[in-house]
C-alpha atoms as a PDB file:
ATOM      1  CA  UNK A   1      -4.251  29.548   2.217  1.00  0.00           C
ATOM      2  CA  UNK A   2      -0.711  29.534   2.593  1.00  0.00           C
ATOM      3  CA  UNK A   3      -0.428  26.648   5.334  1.00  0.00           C
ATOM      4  CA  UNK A   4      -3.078  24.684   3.586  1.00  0.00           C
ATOM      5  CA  UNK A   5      -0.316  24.902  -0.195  1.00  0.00           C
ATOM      6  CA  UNK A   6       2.787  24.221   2.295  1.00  0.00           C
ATOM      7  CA  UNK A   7       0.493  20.530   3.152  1.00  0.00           C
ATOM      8  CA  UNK A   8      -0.118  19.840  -0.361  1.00  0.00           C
ATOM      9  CA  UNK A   9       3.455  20.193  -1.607  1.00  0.00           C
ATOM     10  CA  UNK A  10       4.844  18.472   1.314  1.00  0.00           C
ATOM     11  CA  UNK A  11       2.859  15.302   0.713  1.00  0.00           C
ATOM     12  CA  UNK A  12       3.523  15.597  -2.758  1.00  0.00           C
ATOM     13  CA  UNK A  13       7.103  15.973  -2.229  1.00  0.00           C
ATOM     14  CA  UNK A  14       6.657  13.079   0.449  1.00  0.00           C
ATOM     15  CA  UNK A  15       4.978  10.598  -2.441  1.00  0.00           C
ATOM     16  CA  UNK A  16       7.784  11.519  -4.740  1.00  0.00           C
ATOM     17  CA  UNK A  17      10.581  10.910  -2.707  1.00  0.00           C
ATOM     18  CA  UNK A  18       8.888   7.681  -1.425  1.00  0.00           C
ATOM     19  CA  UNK A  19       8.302   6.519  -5.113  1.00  0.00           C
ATOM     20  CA  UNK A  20      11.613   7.510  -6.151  1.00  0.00           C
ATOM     21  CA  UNK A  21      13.313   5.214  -3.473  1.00  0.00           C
ATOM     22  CA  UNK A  22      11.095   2.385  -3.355  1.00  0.00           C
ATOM     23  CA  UNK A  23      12.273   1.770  -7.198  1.00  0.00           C
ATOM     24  CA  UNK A  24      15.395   2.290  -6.561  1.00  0.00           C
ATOM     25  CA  UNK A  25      15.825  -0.389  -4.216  1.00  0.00           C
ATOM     26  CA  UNK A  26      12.977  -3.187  -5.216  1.00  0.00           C
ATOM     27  CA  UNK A  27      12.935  -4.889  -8.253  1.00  0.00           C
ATOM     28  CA  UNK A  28       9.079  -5.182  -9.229  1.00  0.00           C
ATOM     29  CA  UNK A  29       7.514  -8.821  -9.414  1.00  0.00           C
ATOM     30  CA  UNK A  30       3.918  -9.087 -10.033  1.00  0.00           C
ATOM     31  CA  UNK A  31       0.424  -9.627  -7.944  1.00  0.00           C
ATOM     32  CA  UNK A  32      -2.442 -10.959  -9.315  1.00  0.00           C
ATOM     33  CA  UNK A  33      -6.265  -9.228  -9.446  1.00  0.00           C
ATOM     34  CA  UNK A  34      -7.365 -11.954  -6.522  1.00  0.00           C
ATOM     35  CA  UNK A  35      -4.594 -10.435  -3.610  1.00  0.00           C
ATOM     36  CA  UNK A  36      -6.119  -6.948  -4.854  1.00  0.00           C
ATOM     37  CA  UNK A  37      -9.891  -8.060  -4.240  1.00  0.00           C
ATOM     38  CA  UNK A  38      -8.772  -9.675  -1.112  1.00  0.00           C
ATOM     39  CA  UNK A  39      -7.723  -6.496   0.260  1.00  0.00           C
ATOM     40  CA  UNK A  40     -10.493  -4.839  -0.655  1.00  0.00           C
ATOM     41  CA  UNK A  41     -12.710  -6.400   1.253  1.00  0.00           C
ATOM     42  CA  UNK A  42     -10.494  -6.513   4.143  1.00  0.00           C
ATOM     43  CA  UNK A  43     -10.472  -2.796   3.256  1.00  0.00           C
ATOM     44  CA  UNK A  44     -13.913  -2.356   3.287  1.00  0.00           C
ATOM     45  CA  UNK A  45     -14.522  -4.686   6.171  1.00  0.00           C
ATOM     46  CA  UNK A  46     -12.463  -2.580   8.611  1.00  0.00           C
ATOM     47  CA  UNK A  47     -14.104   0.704   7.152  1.00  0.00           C
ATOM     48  CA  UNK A  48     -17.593  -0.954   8.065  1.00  0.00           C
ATOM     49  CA  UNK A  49     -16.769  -1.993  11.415  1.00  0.00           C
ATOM     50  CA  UNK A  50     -15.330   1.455  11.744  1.00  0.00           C
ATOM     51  CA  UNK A  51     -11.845   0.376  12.479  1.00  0.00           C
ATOM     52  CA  UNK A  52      -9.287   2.669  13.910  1.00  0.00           C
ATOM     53  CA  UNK A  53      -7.518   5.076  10.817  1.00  0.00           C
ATOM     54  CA  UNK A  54      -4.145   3.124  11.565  1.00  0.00           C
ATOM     55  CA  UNK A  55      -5.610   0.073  10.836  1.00  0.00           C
ATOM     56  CA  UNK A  56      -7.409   0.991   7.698  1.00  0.00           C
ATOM     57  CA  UNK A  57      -4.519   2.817   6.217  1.00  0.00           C
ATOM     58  CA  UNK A  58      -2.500  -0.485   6.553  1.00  0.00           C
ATOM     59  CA  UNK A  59      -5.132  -2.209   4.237  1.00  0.00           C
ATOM     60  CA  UNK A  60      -5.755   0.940   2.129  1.00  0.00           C
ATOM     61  CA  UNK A  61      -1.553   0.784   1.333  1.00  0.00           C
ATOM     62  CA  UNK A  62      -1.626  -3.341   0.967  1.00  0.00           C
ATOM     63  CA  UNK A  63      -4.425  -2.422  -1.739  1.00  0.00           C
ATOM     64  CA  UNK A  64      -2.647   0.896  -3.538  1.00  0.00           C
ATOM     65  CA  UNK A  65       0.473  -1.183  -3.804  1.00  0.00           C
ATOM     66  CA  UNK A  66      -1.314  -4.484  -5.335  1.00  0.00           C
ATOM     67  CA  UNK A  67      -3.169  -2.026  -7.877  1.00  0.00           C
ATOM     68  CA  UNK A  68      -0.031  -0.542  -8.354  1.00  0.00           C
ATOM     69  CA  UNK A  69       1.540  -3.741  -9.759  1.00  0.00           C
ATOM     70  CA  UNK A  70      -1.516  -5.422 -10.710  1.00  0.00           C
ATOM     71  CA  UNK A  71      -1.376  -2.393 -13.218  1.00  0.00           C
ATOM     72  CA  UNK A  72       2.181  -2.442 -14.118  1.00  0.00           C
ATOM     73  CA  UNK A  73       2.373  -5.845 -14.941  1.00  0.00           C
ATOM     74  CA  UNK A  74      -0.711  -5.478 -16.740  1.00  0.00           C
ATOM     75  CA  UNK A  75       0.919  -2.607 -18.975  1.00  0.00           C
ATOM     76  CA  UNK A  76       3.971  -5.000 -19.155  1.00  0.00           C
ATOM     77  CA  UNK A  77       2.302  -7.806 -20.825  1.00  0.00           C
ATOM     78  CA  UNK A  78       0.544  -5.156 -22.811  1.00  0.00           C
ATOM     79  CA  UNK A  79       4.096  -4.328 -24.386  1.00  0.00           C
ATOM     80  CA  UNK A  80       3.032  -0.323 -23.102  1.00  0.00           C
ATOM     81  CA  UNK A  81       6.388   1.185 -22.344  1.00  0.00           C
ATOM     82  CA  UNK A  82       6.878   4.886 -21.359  1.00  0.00           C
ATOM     83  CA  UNK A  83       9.597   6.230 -19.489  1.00  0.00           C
ATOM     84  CA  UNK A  84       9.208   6.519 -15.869  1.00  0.00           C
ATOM     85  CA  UNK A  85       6.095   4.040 -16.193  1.00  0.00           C
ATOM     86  CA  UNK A  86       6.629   2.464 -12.731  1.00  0.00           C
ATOM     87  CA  UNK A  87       6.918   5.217 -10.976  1.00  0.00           C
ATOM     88  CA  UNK A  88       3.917   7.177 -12.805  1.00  0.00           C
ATOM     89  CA  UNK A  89       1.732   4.141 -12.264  1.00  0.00           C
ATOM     90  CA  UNK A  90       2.584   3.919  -8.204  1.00  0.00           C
ATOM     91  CA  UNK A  91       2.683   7.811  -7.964  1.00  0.00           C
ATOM     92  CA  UNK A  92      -0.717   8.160  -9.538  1.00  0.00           C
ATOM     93  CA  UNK A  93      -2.149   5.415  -7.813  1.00  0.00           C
ATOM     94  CA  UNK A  94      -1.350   6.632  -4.035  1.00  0.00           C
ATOM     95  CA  UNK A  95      -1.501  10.613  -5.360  1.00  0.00           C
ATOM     96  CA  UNK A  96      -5.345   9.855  -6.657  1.00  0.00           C
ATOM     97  CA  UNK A  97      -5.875   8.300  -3.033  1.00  0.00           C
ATOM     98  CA  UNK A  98      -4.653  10.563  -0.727  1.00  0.00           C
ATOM     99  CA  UNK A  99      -5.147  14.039  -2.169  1.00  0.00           C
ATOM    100  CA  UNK A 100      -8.772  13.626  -1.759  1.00  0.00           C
ATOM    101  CA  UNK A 101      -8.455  12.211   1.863  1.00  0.00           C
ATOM    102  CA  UNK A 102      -6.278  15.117   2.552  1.00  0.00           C
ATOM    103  CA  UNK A 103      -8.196  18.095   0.494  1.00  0.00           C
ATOM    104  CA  UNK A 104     -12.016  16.498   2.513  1.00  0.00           C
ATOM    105  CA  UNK A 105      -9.948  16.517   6.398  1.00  0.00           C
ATOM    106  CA  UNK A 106     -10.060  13.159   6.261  1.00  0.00           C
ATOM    107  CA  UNK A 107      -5.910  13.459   6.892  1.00  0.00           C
ATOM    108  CA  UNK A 108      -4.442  15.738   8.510  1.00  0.00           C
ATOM    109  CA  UNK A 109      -6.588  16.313  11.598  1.00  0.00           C
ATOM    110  CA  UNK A 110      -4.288  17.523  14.681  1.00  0.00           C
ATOM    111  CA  UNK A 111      -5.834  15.039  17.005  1.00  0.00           C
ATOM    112  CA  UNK A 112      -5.917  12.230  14.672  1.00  0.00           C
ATOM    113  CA  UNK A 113      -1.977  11.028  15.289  1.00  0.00           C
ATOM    114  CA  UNK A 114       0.106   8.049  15.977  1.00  0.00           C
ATOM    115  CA  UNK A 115       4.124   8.849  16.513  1.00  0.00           C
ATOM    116  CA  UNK A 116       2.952  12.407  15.280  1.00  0.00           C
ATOM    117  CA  UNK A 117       2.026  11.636  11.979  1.00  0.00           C
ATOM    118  CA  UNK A 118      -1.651  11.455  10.619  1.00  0.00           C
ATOM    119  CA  UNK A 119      -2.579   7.500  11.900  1.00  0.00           C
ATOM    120  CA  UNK A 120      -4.182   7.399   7.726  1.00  0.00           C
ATOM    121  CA  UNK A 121      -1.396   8.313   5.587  1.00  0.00           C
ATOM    122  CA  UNK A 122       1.298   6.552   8.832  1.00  0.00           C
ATOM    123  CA  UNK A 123      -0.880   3.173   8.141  1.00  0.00           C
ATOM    124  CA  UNK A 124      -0.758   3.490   4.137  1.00  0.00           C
ATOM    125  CA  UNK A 125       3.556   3.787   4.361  1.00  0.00           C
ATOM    126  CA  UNK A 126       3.230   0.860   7.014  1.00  0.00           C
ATOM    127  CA  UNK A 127       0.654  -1.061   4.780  1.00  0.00           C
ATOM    128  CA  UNK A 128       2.239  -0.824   1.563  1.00  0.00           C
ATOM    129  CA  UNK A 129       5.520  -1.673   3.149  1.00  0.00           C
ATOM    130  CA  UNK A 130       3.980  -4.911   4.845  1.00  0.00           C
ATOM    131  CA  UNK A 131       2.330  -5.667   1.394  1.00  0.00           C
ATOM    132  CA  UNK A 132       5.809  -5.741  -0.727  1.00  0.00           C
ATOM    133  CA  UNK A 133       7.397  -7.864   2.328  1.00  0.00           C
ATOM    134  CA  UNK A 134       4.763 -10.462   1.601  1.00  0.00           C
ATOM    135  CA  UNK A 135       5.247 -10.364  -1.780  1.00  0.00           C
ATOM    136  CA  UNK A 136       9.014 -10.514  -1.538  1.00  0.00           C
ATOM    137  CA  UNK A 137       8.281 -13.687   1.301  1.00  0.00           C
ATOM    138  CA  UNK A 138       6.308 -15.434  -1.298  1.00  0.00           C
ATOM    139  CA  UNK A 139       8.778 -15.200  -4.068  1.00  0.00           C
ATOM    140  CA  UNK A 140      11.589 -16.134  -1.159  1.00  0.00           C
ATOM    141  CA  UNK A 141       9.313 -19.382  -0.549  1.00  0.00           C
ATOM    142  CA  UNK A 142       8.519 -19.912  -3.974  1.00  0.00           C
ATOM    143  CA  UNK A 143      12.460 -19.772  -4.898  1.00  0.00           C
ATOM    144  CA  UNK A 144      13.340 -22.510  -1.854  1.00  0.00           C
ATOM    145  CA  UNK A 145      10.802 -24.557  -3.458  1.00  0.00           C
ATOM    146  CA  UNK A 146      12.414 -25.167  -6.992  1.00  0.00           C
ATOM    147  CA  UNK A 147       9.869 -22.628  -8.300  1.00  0.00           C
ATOM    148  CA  UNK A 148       6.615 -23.781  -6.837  1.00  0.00           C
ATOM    149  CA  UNK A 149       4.657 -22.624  -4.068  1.00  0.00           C
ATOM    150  CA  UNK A 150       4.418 -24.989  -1.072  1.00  0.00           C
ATOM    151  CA  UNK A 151       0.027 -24.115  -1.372  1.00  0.00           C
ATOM    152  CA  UNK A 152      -2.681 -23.164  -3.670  1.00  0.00           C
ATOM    153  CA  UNK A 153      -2.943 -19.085  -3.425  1.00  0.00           C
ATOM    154  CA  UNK A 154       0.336 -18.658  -1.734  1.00  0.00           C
ATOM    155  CA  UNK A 155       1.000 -15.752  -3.814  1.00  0.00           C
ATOM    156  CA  UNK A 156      -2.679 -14.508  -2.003  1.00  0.00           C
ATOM    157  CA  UNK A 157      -2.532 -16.146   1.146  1.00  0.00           C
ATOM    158  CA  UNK A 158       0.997 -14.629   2.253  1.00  0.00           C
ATOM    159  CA  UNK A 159       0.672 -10.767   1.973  1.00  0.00           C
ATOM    160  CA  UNK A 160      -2.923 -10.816   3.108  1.00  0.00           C
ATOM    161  CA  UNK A 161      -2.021 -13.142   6.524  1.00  0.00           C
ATOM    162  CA  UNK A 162       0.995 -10.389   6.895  1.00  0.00           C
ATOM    163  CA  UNK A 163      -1.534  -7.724   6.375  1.00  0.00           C
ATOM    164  CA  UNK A 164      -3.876  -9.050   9.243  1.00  0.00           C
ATOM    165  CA  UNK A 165      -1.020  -9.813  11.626  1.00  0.00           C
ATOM    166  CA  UNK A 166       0.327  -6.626  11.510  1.00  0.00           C
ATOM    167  CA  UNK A 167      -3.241  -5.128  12.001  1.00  0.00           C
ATOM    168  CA  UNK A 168      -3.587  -6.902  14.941  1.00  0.00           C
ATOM    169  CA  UNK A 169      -0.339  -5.746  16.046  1.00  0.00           C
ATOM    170  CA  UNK A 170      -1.289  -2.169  15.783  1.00  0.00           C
ATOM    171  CA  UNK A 171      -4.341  -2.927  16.773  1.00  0.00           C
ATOM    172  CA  UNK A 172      -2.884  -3.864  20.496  1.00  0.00           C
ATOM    173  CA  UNK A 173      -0.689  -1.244  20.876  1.00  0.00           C
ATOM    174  CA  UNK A 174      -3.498   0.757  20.232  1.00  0.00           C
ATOM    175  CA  UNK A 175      -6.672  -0.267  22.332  1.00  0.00           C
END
């Protein structure tokens, strides 16, 4: 019981830490409800075709992050303020996911690894990082372009095509 309490507070120290730093360093910009569908079906594609862990915990921390700012802009434009309301919002959103996938085995099996860390919850920090480097490339474009995106659904196209890429990525170096 004691080993199983030492997991739980280390990922929960883990998602605070993460959270903490990630808004320390990023300022937040906004994703819209289509980039979050999108990577849910990618999501539930590669869950279907029973896609290696790695791979799904890229798309499973593309999607956290886009719900995560889906909701936060959301609350923005809602004029909800509370203190700490990023971080609450991101922290719930990736605390809600993987305390179940961790309390049901699903992470944290010894022979379930990449670089020694569960190939789930390693995915999700890779995925959500990939997803906010999209986002940041689209506003990058968008800003070299006088304000407008150079396509229709850039602000889609650009995280999920960087999603993919570095699936297939992982995908090689894994098969």
């Amino acid at each position: 019981m004691k080993n199983y309490l030492k997991k739980i507070h280390k990922i929960i120290y883990f998602l605070f830490i993460f959270c903490f730093f990630l808004f320390k360093t990023i300022k937040i910009k906004a994703v819209c409800p289509l980039c979050a569908v999108g990577i849910g079906i990618g999501l539930g594609l590669s869950r279907w075709l029973k896609v290696d862990d790695l791979i799904s915990g890229i798309w499973i921390g593309g999607f956290l992050m886009s719900l995560s700012l889906w909701t936060i802009n959301w609350l923005k434009n809602k004029n909800i303020k509370f203190k700490f309301r990023n971080f609450f919002i991101i922290f719930l959103f990736y605390f809600l996911t993987i305390f179940p996938l961790y309390y049901y085995q699903i992470i944290g099996h010894p022979l379930n690894k990449f670089l020694g860390i569960d190939k789930l919850l390693f995915g999700i920090i890779v995925g959500t990082f990939i997803f906010l480097f999209g986002v940041w490339f689209h506003n990058f474009l968008k800003k070299k372009n006088q304000g407008k995106s150079f396509f229709p659904f850039q602000k889609v196209f650009i995280p999920i095509l960087f999603l993919i890429i570095s699936s297939l990525i992982f995908f090689i170096i894994i098969y």
